[in-house]
C-alpha atoms as a PDB file:
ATOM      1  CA  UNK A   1     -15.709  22.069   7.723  1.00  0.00           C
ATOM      2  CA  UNK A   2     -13.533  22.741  10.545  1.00  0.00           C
ATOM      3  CA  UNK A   3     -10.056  24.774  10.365  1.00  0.00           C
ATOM      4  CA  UNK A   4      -8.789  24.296  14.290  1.00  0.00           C
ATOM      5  CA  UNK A   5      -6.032  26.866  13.080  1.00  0.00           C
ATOM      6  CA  UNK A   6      -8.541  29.316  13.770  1.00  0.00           C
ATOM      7  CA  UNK A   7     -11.192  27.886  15.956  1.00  0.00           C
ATOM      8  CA  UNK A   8     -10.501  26.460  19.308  1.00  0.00           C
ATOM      9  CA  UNK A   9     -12.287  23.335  20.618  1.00  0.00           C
ATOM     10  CA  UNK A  10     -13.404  23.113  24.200  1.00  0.00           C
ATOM     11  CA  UNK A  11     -12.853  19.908  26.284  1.00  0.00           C
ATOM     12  CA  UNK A  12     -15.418  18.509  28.979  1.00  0.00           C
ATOM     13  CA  UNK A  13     -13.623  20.462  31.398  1.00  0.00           C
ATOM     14  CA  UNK A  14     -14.334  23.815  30.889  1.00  0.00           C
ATOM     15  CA  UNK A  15     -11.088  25.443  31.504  1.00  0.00           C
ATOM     16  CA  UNK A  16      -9.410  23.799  28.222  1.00  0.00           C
ATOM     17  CA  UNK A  17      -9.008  24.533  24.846  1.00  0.00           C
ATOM     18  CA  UNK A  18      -6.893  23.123  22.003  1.00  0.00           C
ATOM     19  CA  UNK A  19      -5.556  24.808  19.528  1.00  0.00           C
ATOM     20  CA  UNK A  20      -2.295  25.538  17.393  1.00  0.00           C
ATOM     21  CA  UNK A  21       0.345  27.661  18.890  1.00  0.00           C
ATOM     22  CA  UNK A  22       0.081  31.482  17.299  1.00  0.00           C
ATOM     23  CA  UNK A  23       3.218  32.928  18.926  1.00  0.00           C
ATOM     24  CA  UNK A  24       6.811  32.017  19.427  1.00  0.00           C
ATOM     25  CA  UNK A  25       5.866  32.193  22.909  1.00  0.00           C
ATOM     26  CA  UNK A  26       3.478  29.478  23.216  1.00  0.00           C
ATOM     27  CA  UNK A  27       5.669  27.801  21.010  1.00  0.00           C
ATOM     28  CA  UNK A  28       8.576  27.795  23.409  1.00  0.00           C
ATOM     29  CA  UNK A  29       5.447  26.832  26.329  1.00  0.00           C
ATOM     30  CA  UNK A  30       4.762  23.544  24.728  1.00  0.00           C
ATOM     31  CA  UNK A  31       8.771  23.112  24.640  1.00  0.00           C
ATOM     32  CA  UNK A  32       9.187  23.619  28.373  1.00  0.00           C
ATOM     33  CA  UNK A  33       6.558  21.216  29.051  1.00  0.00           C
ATOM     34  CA  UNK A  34       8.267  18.800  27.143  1.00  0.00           C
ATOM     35  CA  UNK A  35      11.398  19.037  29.026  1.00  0.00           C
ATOM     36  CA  UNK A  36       9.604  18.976  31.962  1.00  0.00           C
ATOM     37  CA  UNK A  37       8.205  15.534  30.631  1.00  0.00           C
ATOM     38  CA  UNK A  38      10.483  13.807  28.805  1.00  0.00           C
ATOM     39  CA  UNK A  39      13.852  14.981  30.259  1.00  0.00           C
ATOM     40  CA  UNK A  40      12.665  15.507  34.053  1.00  0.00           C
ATOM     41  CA  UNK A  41      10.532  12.627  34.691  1.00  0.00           C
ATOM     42  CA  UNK A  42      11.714  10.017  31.798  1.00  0.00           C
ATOM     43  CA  UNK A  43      15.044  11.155  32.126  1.00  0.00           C
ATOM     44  CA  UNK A  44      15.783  11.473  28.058  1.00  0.00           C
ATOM     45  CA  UNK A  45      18.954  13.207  26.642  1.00  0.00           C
ATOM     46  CA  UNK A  46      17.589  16.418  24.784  1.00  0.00           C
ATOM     47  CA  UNK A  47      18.995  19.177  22.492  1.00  0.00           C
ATOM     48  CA  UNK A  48      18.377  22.226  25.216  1.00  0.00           C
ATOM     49  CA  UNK A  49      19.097  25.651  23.657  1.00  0.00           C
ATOM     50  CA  UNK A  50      18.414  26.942  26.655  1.00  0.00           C
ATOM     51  CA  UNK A  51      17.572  25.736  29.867  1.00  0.00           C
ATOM     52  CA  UNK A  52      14.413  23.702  30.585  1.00  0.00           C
ATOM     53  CA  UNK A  53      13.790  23.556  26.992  1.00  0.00           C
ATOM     54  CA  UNK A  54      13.485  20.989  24.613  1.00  0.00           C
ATOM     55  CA  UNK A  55      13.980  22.204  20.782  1.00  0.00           C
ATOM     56  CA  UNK A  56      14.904  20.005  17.881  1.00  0.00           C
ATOM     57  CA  UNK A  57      16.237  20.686  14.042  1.00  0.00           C
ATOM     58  CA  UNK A  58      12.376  19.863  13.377  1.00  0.00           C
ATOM     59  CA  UNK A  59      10.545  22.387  15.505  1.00  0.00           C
ATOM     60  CA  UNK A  60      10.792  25.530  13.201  1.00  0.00           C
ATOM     61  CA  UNK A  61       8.919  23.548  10.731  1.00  0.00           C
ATOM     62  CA  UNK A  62       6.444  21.725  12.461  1.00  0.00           C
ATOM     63  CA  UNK A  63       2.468  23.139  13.506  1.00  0.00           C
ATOM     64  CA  UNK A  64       2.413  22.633  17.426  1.00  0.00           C
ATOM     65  CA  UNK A  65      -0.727  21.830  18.775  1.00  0.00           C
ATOM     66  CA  UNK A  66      -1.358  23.188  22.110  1.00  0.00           C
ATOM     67  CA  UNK A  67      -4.441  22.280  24.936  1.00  0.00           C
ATOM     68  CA  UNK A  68      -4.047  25.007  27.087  1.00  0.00           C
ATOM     69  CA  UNK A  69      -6.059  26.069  30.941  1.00  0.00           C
ATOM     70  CA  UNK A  70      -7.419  29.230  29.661  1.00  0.00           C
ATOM     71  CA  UNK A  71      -7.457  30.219  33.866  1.00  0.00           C
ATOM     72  CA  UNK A  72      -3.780  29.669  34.450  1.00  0.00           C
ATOM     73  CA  UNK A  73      -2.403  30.016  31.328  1.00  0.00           C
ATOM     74  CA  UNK A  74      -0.388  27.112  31.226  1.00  0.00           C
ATOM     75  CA  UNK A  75       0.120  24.566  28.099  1.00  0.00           C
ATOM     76  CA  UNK A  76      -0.562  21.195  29.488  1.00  0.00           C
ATOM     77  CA  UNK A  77      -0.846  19.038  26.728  1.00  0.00           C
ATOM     78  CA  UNK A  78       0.943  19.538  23.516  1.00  0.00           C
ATOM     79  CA  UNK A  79       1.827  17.538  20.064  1.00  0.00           C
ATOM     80  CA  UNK A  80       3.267  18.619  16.677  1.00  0.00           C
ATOM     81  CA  UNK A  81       2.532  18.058  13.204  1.00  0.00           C
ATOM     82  CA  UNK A  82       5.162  17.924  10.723  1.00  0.00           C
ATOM     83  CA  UNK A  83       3.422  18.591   7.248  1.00  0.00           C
ATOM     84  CA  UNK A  84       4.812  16.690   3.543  1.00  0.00           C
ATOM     85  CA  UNK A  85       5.827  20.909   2.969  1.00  0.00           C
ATOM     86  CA  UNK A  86       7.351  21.173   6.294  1.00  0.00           C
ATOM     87  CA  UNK A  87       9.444  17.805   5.884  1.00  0.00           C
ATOM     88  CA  UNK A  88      10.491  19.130   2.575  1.00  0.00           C
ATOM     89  CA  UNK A  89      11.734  21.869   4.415  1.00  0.00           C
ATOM     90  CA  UNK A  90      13.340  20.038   7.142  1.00  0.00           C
ATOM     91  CA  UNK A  91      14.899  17.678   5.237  1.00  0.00           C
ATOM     92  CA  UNK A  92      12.678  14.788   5.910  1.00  0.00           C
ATOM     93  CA  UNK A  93      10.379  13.571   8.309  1.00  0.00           C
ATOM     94  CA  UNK A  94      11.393  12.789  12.119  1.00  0.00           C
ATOM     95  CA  UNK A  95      10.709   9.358  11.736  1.00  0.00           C
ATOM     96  CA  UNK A  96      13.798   8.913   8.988  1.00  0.00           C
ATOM     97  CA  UNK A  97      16.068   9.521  11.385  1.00  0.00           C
ATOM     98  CA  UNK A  98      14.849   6.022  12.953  1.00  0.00           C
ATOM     99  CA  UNK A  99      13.450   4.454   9.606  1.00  0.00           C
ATOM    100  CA  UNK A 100      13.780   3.694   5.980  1.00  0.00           C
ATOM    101  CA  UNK A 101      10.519   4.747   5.004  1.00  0.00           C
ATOM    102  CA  UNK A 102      11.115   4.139   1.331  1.00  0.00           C
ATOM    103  CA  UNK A 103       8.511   1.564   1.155  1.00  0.00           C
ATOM    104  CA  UNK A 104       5.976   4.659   2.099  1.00  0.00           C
ATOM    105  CA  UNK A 105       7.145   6.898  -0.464  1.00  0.00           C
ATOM    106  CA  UNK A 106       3.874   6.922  -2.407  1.00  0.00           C
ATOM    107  CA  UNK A 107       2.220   8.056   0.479  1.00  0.00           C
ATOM    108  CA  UNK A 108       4.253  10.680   1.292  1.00  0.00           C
ATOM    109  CA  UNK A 109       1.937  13.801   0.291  1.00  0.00           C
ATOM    110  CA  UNK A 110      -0.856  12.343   1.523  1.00  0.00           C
ATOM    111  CA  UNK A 111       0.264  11.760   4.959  1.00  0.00           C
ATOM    112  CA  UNK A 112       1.313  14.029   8.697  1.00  0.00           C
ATOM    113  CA  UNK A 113       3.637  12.746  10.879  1.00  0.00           C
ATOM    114  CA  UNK A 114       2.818  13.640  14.659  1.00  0.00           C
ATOM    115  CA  UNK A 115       5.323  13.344  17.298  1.00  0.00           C
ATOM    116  CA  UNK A 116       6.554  14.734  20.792  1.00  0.00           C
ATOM    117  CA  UNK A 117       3.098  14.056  22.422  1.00  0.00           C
ATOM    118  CA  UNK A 118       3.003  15.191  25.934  1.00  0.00           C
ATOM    119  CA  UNK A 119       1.215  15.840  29.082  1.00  0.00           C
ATOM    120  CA  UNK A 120       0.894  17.646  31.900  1.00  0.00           C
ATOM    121  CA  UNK A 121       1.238  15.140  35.027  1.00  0.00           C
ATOM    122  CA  UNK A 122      -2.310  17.138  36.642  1.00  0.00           C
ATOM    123  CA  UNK A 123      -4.183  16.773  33.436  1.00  0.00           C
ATOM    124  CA  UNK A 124      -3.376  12.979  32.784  1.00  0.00           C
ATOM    125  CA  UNK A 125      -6.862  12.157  32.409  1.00  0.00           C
ATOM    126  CA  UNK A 126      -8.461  11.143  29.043  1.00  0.00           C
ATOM    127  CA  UNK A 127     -10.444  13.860  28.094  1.00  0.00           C
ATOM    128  CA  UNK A 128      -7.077  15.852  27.333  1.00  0.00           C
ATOM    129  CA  UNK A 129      -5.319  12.923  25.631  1.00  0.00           C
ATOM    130  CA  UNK A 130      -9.235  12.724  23.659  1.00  0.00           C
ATOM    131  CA  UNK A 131      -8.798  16.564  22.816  1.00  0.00           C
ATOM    132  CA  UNK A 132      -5.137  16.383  21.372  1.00  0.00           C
ATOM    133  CA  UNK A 133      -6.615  13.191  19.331  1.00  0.00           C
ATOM    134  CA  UNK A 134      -9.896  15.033  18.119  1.00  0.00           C
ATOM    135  CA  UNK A 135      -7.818  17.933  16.800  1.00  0.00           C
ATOM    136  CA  UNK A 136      -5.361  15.754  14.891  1.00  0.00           C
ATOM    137  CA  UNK A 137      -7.863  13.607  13.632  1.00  0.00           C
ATOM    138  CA  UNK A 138     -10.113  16.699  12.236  1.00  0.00           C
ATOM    139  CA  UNK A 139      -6.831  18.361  10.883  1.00  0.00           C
ATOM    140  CA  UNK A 140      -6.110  15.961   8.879  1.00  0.00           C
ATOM    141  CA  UNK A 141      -8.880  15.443   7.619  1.00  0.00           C
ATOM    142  CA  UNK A 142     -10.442  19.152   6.886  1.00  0.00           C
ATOM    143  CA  UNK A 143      -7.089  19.525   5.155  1.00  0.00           C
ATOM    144  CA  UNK A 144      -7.178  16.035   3.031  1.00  0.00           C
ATOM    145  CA  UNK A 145      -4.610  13.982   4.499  1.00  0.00           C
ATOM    146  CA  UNK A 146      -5.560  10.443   4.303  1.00  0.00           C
ATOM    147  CA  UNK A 147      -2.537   8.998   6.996  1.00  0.00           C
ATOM    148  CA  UNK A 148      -1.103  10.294  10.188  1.00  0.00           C
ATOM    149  CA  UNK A 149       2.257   8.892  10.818  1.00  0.00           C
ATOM    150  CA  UNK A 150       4.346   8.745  14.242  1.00  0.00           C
ATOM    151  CA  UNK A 151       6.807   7.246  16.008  1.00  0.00           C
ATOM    152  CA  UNK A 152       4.955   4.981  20.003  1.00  0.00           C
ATOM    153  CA  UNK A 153       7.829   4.212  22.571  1.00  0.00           C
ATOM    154  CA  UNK A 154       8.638   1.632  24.638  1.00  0.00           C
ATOM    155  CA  UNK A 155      10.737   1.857  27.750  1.00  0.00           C
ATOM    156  CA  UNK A 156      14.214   0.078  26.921  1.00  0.00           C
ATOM    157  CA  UNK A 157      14.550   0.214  30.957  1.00  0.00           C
ATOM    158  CA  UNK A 158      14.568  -3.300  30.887  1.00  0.00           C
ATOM    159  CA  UNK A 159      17.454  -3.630  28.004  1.00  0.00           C
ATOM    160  CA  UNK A 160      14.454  -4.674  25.390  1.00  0.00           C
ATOM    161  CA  UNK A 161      12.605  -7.419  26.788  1.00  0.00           C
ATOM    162  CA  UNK A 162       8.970  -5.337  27.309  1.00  0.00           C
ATOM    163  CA  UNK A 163       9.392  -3.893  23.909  1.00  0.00           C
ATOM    164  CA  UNK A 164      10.219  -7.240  22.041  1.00  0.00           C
ATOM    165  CA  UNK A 165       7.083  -9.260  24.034  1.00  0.00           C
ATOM    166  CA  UNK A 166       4.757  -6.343  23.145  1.00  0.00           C
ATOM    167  CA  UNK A 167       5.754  -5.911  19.143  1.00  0.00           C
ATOM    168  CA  UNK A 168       5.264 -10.201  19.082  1.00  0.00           C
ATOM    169  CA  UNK A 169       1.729  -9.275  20.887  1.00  0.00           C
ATOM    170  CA  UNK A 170       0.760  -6.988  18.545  1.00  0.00           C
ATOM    171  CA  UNK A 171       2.805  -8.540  15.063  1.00  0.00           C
ATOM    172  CA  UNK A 172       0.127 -10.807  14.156  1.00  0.00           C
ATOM    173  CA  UNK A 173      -3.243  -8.543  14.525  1.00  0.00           C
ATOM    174  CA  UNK A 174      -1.503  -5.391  13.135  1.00  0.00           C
ATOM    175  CA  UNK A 175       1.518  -5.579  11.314  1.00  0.00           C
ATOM    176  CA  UNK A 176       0.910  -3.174   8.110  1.00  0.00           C
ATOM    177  CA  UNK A 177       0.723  -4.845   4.529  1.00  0.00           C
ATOM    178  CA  UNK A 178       4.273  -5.425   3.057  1.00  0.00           C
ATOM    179  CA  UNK A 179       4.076  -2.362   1.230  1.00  0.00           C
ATOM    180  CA  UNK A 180       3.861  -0.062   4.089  1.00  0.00           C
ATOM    181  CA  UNK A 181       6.265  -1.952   5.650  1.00  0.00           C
ATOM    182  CA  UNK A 182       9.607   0.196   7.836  1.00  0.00           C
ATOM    183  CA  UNK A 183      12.613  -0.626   8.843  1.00  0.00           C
ATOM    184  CA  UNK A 184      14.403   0.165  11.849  1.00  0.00           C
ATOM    185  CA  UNK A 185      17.792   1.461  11.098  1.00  0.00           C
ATOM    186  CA  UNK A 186      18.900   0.860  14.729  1.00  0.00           C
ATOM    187  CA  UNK A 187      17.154  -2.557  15.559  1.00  0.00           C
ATOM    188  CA  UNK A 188      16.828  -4.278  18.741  1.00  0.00           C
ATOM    189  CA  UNK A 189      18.255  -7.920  18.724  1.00  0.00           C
ATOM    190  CA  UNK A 190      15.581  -9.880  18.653  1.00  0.00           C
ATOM    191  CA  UNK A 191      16.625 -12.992  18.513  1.00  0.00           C
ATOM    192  CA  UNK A 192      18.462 -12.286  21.906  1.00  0.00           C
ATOM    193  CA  UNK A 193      15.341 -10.921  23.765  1.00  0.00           C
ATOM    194  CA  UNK A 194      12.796 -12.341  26.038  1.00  0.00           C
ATOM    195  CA  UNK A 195       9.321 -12.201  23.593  1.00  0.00           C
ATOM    196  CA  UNK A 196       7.062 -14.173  25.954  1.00  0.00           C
ATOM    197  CA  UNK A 197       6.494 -11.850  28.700  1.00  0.00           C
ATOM    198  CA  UNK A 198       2.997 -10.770  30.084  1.00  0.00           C
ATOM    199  CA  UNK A 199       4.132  -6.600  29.299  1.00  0.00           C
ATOM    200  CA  UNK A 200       1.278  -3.997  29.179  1.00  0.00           C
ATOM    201  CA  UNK A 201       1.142  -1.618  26.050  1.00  0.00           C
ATOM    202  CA  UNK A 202       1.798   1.935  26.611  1.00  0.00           C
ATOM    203  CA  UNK A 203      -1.321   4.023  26.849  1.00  0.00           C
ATOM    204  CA  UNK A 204      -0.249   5.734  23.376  1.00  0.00           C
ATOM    205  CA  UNK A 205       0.493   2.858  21.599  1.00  0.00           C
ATOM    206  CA  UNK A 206      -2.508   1.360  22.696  1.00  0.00           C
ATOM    207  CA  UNK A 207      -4.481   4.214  21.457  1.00  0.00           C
ATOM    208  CA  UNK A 208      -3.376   4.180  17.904  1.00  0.00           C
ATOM    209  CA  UNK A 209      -4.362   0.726  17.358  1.00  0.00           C
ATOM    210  CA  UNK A 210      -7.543   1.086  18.954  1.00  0.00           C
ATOM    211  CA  UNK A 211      -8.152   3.452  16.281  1.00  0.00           C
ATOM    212  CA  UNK A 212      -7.195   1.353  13.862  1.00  0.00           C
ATOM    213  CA  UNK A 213      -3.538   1.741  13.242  1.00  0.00           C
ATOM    214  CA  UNK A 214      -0.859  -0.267  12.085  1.00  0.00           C
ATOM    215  CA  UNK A 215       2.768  -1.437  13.589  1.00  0.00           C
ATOM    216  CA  UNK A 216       4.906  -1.364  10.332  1.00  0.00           C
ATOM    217  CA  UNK A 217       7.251  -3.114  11.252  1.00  0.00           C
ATOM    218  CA  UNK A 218       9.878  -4.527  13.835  1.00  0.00           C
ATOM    219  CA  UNK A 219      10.875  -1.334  16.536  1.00  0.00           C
ATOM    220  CA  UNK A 220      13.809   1.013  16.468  1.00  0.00           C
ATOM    221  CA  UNK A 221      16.513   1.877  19.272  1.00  0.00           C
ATOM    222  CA  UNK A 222      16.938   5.577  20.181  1.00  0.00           C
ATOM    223  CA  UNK A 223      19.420   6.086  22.232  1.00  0.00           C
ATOM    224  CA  UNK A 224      18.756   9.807  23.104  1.00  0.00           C
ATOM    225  CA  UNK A 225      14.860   8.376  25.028  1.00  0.00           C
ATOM    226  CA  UNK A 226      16.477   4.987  25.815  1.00  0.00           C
ATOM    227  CA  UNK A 227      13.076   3.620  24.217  1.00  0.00           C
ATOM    228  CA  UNK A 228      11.994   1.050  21.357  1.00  0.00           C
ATOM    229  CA  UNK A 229       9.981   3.177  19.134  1.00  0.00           C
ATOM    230  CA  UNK A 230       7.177   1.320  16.606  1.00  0.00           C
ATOM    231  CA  UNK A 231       5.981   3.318  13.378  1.00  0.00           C
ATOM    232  CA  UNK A 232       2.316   3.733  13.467  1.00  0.00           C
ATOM    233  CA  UNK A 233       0.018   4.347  10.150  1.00  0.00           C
ATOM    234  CA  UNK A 234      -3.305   5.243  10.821  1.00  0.00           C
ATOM    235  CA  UNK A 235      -5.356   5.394   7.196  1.00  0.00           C
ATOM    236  CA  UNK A 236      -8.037   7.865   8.682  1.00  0.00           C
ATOM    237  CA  UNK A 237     -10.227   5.263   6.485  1.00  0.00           C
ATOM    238  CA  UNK A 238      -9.985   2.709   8.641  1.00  0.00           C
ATOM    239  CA  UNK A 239     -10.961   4.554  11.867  1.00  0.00           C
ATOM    240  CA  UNK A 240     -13.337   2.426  13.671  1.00  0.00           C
ATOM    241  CA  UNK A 241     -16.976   4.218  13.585  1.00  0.00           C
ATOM    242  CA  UNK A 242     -17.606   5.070  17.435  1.00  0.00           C
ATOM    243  CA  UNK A 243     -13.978   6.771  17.295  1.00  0.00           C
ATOM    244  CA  UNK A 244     -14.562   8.410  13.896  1.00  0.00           C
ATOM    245  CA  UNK A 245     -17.592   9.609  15.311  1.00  0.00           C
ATOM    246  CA  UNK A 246     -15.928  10.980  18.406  1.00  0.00           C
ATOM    247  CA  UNK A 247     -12.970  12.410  17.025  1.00  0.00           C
ATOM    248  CA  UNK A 248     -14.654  14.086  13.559  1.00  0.00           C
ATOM    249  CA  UNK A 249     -17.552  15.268  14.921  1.00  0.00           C
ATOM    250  CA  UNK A 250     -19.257  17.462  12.427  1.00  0.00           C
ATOM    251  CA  UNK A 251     -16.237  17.919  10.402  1.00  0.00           C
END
């Protein structure tokens, strides 16, 4: 069994590694790059206790996984994990502050939400995307989580009509059953949006569901990103075999 808290995994390119953050430090690296990412180039209003740095109420209890270029130094890819403990300890799990999640209250020690998943604009390339994926996916299950939970965005540049087309693209294949069902406490208006264009899922969002995630449920507004963000579930059961294989490994 694998424990990537101590053992770092190597990528295809032999430079990086992935692993969880061990210092305050690194910590405050994966931050940085997430300013550099979501505030700098997407332009999002973030909580910045300092300059360049993007820290929320939810960092302190989170596990921050890092891929790092062991020759520079530098964190270039980065997610967290948010534990049913370290929600506990937060006060909840990220994803309340955009959903009721009541309906996934019996899952709710059996599950990790994941969040603020970033990348470095030189190492957009799928084997790191593949590494921060491979790590989650053998996390949670080495340490018997059956569901990884997170928030996919959708650019509201457009004032909603992209997000609305793709959630009608995607309702009927994989839309949750009822009882894993969220809802948005900040909705967009549906009925008032274009659902009929030809839009283009985000890379992310794409990814969960070709691992076999589902949607649960109608998006939510937040304002901070300007973005339409759709829960995900992913039951590490129903991970299709070739990316169960890929992602597990020997674990």
């Amino acid at each position: 069994m694998l424990d990537l808290r101590q053992q770092p995994q190597t990528a295809e390119q032999p430079s990086l590694t992935v692993r969880f953050a061990r210092t305050k430090q690194e910590v405050r690296d994966a931050q940085r790059l997430r300013f550099r990412v979501f505030g700098e180039e997407l332009g999002a209003r973030l909580e910045c206790p300092e300059p360049g740095v993007d820290e929320d109420r939810f960092d302190a209890f989170c596990e921050h996984l890092l891929v790092c270029d062991e020759v520079s130094g530098e964190v270039v890819g980065t997610y967290r994990i948010l534990t049913p403990d370290g929600a506990k300890r937060a006060g909840g799990f990220y994803s309340e502050t955009e959903f009721d999640l009541s309906r996934l209250e019996p899952l709710r020690d059996r599950l990790i939400e994941v969040g603020r998943s970033c990348v470095h604009p030189d190492y957009r390339h799928g084997g790191t995307i593949a590494m921060l994926w491979g790590a989650l996916a053998r996390y949670a299950h080495t340490q018997g989580y059956d569901y990884i939970m997170g928030c996919a965005s959708i650019s509201m540049a457009d004032g909603g009509h992209v997000a609305a087309s793709i959630y009608r693209r995607l309702r009927d294949k994989h839309l949750s059953p009822p009882e894993y069902r969220a809802f948005p406490r900040y909705g967009l208006p549906m009925e008032r949006l274009d659902r009929q264009l030809e839009a283009d899922i985000p890379p992310l969002l794409k990814g969960y569901i070709r691992l076999g995630a589902y949607i649960c449920g109608e998006p939510a507004w937040d304002p901070d990103f300007n973005t339409a963000d759709v829960l995900v579930l992913l039951p590490i059961a129903r991970m299709t075999g070739r990316y169960a294989r890929r992602l597990l490994g020997d674990a």
